[in-house]
C-alpha atoms as a PDB file:
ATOM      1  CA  UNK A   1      42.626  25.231 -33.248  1.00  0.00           C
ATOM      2  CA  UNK A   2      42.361  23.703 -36.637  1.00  0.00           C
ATOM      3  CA  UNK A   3      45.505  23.211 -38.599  1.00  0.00           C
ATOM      4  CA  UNK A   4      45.677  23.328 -42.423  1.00  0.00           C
ATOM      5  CA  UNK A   5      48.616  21.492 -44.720  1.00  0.00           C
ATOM      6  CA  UNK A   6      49.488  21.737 -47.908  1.00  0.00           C
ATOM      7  CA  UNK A   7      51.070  18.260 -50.045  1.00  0.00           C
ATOM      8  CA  UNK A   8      54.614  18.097 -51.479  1.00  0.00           C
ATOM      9  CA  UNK A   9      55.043  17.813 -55.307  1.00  0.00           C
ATOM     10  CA  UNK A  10      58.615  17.622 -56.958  1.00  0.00           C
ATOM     11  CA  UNK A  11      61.053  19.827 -54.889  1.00  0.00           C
ATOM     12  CA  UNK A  12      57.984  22.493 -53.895  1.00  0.00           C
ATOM     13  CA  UNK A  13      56.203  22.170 -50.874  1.00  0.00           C
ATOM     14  CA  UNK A  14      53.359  24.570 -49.736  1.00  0.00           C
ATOM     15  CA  UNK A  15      53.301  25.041 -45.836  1.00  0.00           C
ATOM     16  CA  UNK A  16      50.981  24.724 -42.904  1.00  0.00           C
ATOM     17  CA  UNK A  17      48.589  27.266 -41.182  1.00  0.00           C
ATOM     18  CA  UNK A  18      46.455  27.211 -38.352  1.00  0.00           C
ATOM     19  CA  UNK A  19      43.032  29.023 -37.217  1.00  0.00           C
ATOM     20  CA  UNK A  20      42.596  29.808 -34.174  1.00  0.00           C
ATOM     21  CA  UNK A  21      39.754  30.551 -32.340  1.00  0.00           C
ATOM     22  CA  UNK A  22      37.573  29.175 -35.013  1.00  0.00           C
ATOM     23  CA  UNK A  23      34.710  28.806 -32.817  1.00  0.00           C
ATOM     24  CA  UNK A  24      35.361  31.799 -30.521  1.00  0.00           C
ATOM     25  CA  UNK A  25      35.233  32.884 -27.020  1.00  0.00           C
ATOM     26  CA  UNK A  26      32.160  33.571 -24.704  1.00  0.00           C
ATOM     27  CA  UNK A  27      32.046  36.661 -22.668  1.00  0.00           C
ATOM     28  CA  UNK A  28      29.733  36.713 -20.162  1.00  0.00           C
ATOM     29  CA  UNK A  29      29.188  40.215 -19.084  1.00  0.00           C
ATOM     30  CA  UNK A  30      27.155  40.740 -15.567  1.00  0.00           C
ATOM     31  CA  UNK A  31      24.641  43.942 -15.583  1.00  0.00           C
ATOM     32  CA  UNK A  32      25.551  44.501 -11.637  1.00  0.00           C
ATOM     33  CA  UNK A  33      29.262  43.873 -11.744  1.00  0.00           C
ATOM     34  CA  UNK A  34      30.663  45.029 -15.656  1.00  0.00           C
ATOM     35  CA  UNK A  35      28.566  48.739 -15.659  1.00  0.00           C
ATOM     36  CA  UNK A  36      31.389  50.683 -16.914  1.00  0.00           C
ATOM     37  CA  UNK A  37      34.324  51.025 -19.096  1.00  0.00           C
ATOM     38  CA  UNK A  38      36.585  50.571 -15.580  1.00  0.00           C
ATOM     39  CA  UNK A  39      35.171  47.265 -14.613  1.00  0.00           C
ATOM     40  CA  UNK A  40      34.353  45.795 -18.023  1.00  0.00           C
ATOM     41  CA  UNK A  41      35.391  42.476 -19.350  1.00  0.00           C
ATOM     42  CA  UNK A  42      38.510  42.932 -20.950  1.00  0.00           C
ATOM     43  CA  UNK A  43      40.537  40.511 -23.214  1.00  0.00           C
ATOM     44  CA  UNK A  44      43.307  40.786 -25.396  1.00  0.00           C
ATOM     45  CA  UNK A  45      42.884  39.707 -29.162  1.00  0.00           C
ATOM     46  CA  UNK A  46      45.526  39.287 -31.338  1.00  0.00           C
ATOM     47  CA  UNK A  47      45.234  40.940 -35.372  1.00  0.00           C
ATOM     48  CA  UNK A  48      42.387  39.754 -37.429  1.00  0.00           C
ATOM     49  CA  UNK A  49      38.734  40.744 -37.770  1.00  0.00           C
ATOM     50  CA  UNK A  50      36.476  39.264 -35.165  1.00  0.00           C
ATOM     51  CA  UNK A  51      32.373  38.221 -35.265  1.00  0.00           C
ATOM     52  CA  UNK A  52      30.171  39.416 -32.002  1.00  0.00           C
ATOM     53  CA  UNK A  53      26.835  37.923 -32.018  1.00  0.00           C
ATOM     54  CA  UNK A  54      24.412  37.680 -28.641  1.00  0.00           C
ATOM     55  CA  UNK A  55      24.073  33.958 -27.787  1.00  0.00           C
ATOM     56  CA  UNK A  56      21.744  32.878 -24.386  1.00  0.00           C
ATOM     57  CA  UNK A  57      22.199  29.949 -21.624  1.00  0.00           C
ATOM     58  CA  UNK A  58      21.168  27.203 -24.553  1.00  0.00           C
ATOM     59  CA  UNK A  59      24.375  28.037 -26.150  1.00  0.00           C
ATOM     60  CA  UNK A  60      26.416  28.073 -23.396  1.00  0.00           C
ATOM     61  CA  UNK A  61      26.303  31.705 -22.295  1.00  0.00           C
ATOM     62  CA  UNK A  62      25.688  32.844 -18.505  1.00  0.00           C
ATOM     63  CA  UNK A  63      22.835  35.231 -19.487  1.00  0.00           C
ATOM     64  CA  UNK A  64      19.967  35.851 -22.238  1.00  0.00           C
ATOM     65  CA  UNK A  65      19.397  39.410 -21.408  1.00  0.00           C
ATOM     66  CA  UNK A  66      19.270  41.975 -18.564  1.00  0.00           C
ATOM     67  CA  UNK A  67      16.788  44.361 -16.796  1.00  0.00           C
ATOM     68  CA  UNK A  68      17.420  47.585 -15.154  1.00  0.00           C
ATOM     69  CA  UNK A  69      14.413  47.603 -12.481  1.00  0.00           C
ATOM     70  CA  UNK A  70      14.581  44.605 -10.660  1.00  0.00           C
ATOM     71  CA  UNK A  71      13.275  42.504 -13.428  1.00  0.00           C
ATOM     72  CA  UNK A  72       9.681  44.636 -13.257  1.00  0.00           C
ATOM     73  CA  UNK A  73       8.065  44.715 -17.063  1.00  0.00           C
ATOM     74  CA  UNK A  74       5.695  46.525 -17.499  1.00  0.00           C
ATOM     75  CA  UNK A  75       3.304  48.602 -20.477  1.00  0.00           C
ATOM     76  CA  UNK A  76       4.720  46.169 -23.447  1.00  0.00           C
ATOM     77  CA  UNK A  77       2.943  45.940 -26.899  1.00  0.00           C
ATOM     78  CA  UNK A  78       0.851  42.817 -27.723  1.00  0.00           C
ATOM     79  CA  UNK A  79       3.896  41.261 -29.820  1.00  0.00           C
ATOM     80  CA  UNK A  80       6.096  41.395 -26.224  1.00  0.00           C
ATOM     81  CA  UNK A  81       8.395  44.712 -27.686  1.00  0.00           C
ATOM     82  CA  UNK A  82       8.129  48.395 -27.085  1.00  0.00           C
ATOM     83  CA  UNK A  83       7.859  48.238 -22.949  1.00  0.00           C
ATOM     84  CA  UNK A  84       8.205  51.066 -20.912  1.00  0.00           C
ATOM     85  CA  UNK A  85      10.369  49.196 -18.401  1.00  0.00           C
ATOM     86  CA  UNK A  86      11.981  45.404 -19.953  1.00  0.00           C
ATOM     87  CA  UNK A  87      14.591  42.948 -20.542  1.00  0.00           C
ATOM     88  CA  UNK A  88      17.019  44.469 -23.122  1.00  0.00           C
ATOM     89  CA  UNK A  89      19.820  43.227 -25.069  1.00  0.00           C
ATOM     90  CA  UNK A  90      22.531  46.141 -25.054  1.00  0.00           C
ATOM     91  CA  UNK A  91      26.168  46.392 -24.711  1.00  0.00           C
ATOM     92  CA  UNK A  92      29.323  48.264 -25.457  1.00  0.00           C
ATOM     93  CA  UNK A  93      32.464  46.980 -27.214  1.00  0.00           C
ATOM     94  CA  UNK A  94      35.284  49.314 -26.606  1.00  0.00           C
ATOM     95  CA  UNK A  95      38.550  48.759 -28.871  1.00  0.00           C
ATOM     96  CA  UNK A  96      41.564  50.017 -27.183  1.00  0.00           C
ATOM     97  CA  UNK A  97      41.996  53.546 -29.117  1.00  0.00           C
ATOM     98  CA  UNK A  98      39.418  53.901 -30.743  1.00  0.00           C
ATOM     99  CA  UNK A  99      35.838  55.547 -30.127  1.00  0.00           C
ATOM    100  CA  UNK A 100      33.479  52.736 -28.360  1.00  0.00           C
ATOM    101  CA  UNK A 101      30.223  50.923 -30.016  1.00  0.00           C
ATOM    102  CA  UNK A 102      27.140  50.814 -27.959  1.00  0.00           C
ATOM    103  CA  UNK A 103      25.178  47.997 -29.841  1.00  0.00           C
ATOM    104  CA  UNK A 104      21.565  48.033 -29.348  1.00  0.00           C
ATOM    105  CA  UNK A 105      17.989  48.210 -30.910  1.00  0.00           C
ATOM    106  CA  UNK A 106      16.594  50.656 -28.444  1.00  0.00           C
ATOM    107  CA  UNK A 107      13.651  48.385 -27.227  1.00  0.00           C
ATOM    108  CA  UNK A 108      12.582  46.500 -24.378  1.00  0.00           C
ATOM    109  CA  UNK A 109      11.098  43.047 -24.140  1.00  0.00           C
ATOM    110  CA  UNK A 110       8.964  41.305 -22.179  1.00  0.00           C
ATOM    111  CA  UNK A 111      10.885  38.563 -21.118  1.00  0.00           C
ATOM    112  CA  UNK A 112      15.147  37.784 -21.740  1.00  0.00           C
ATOM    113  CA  UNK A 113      14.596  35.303 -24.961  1.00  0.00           C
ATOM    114  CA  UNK A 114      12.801  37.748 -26.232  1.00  0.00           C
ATOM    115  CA  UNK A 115      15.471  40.097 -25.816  1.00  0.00           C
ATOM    116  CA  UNK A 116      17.952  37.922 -27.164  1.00  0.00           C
ATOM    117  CA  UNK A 117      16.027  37.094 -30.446  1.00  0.00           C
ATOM    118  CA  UNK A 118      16.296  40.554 -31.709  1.00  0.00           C
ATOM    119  CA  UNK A 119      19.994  41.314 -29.991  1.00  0.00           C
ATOM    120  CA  UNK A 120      21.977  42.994 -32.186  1.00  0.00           C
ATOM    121  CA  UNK A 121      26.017  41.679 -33.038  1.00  0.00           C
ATOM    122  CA  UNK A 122      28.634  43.231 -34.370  1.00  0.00           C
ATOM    123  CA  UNK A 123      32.249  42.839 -35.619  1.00  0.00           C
ATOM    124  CA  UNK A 124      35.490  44.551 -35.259  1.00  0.00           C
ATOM    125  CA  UNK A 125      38.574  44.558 -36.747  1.00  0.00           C
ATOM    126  CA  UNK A 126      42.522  44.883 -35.133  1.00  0.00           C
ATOM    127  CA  UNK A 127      45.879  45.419 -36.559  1.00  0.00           C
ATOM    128  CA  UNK A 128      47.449  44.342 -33.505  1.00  0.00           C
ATOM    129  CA  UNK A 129      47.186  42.742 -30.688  1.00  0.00           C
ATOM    130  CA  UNK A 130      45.129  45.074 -28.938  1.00  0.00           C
ATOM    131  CA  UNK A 131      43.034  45.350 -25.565  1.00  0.00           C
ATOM    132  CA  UNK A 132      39.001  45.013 -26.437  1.00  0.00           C
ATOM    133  CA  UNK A 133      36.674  45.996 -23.529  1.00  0.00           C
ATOM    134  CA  UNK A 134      33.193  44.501 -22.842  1.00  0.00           C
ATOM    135  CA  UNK A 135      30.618  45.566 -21.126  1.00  0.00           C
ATOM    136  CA  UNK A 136      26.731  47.086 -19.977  1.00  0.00           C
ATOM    137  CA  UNK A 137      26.028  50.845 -19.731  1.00  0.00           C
ATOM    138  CA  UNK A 138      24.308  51.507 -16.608  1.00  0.00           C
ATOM    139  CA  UNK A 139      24.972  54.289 -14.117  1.00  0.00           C
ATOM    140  CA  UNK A 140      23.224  52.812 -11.276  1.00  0.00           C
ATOM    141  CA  UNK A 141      23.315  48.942 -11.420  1.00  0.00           C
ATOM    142  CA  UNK A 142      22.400  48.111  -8.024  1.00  0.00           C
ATOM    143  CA  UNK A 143      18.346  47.194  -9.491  1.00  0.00           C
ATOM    144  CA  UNK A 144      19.692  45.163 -12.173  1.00  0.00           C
ATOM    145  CA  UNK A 145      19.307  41.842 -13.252  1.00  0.00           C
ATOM    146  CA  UNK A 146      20.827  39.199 -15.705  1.00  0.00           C
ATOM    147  CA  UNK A 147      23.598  40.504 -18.183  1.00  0.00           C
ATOM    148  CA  UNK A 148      24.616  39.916 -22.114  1.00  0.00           C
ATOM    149  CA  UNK A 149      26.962  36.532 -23.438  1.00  0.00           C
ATOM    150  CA  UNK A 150      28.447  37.086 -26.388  1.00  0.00           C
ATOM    151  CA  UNK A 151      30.331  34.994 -28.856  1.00  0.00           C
ATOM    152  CA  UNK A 152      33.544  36.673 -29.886  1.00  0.00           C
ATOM    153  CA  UNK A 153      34.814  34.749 -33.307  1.00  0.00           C
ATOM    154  CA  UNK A 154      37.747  35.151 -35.431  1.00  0.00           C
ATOM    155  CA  UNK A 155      36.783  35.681 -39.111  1.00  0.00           C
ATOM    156  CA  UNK A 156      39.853  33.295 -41.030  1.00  0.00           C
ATOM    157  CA  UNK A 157      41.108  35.814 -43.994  1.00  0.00           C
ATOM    158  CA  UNK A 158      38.791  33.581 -46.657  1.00  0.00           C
ATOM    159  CA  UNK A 159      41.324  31.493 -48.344  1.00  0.00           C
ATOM    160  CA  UNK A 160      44.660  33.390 -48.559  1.00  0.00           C
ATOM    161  CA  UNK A 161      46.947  30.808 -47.782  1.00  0.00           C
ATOM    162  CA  UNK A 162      45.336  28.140 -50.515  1.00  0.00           C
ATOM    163  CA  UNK A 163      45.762  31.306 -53.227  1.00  0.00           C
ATOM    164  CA  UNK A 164      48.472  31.638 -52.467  1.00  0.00           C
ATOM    165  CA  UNK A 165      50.026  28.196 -52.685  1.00  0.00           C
ATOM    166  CA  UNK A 166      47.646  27.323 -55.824  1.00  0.00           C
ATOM    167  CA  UNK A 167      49.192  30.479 -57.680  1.00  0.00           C
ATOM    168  CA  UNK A 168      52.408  29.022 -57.392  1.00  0.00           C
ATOM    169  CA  UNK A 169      51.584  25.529 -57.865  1.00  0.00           C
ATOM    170  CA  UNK A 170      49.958  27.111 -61.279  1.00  0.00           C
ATOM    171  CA  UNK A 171      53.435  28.616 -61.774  1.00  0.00           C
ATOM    172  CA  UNK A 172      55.616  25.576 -61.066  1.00  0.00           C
ATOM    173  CA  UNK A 173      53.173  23.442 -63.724  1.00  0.00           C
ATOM    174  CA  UNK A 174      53.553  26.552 -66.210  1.00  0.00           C
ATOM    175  CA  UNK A 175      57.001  26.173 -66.297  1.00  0.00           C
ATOM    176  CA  UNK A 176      57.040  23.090 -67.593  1.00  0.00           C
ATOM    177  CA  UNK A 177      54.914  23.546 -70.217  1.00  0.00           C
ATOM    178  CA  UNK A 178      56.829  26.595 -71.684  1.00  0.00           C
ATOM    179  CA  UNK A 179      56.008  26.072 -75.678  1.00  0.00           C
ATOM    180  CA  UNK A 180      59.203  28.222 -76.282  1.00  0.00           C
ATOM    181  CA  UNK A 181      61.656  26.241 -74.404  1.00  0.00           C
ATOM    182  CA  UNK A 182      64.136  23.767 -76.823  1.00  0.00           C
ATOM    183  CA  UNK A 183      62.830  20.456 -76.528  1.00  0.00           C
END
């Protein structure tokens, strides 16, 4: 958590905030054992807007990427994309009441860093504390391998406590300046 204060002039004093979750929360979703919407990783958030971007193992995620046939690639193009069978990169955020996002670029890799340099993020946003559900499509997971880590980040409303406090700072110092007050 980072906290924020304000300073004290005269009898005004500007208050204190905090941000939480600055640097977010890793969810590490498992191809095998989060396939659906009733076994996905689910947290709650509280209001705000939140950041989802696709990190690996070097940035302290469980997984890079997953494959759906026992890690087989096979038929790729000569830059590693476009495989008939691959490591992927896709997931599915589901917000509690609202439709869900399947997040994905529709190809498969040759290997899981691969996948992960062209995963896809995304970002939602709540106006409650609401339920937010994580996980891999997959009907039949039994041949999979590997899974998605994702860095879920709160987005800090940019500044609306200082604009607040400077606008009536500016007010406070106006008021003494008033050229139509009797000296």
């Amino acid at each position: 958590m980072i906290k924020i204060c304000t300073q004290t002039w005269g009898a005004l004093t500007l208050f204190c905030f905090s941000i939480v979750n600055a640097h977010g929360n890793i969810i590490d979703i498992d191809s095998i054992a989060n396939n659906n919407l009733g076994n996905a990783v689910s947290i709650s958030f509280a209001p705000g807007r939140y950041d989802v971007t696709p990190i690996g193992t070097s940035n302290g995620g469980a997984y890079d990427a997953w494959n759906w046939n026992f890690g087989i690639v096979a038929d790729c193009d000569g830059s590693g994309a476009n495989c008939r069978k691959g490591w992927i990169n896709n997931y599915i955020v589901k917000v509690d009441g609202a439709p869900e996002q399947r997040i994905s670029d529709g190809i498969k890799y040759l290997d899981p860093l691969l996948a992960l340099d062209n995963a896809l993020g995304t970002s939602f946003t709540l106006t409650a504390e609401t339920n937010v559900s994580f996980y891999i499509p997959d009907l039949v997971p039994l041949d999979n391998e590997g899974g998605i880590s994702l860095d879920v980040t709160a987005v800090p409303v940019p500044g609306a406590a200082w604009l607040f406090g400077t606008g009536i700072l500016g007010l406070w110092r106006f008021r003494g300046n008033n050229p139509t007050e009797a000296a």
